[in-house]
Protein backbone atom coordinates (compact mmCIF):
# COMPACT_ATOMS: atom_id res chain seq x y z
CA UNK A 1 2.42 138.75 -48.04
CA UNK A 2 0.16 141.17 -49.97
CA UNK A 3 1.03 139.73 -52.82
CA UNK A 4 -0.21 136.22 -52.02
CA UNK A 5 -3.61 137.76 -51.04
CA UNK A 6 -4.13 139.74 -53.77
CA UNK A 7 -3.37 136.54 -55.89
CA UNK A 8 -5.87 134.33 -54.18
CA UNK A 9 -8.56 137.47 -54.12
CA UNK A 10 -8.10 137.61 -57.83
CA UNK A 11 -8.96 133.71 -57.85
CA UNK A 12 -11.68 133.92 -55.74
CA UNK A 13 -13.34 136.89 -57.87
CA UNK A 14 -12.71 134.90 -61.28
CA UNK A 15 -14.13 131.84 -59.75
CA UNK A 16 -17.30 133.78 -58.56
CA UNK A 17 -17.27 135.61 -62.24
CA UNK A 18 -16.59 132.32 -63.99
CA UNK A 19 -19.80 130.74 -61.68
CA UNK A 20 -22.09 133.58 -62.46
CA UNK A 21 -20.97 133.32 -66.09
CA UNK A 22 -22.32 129.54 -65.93
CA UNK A 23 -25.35 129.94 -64.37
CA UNK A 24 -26.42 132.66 -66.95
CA UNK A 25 -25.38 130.62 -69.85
CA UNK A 26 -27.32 127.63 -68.15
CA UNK A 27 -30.41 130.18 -66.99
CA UNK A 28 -30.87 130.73 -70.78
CA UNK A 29 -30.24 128.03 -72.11
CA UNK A 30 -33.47 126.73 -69.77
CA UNK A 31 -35.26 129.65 -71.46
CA UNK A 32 -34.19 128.66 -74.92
CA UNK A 33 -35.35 124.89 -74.31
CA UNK A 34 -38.71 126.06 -73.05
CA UNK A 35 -39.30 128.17 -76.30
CA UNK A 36 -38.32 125.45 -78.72
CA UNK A 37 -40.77 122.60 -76.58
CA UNK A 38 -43.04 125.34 -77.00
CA UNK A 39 -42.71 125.95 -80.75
CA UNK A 40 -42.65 122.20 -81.06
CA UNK A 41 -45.74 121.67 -79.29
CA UNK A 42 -47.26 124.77 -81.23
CA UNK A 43 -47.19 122.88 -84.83
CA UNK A 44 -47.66 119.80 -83.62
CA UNK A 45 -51.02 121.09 -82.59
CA UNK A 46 -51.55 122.53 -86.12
CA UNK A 47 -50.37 119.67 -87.86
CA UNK A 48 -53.39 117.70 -85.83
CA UNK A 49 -55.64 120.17 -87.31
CA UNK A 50 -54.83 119.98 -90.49
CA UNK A 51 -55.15 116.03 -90.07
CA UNK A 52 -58.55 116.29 -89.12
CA UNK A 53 -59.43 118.86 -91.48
CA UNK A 54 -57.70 117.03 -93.99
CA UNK A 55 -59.44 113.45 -93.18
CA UNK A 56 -63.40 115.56 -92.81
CA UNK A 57 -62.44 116.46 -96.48
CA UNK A 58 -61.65 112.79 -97.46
């Protein structure tokens, strides 16, 4: 009997460490997205600058 329950308690607390595990990996991998669209959106607003700079030169 006690050791059926202790085998279904260690389950349940793997399953619960294996869902915590995924939602961290997934949390930061949000954060890591954001920081790249950000970085993206960063020199793609220089590049423009240079453009125009570039073309008020021409």
């Amino acid at each position: 009997m006690s050791v059926q329950i202790n085998d279904k308690l260690k389950s349940k607390n793997k399953s619960r460490l294996l869902k915590n595990a995924i939602k961290a990996i997934n949390t930061k991998q949000e954060e890591t997205i954001q920081k790249a669209n950000k970085i993206i959106g960063d020199v793609e607003s220089f590049e423009q600058e240079i453009t125009k700079k570039f073309i008020s030169y021409s």
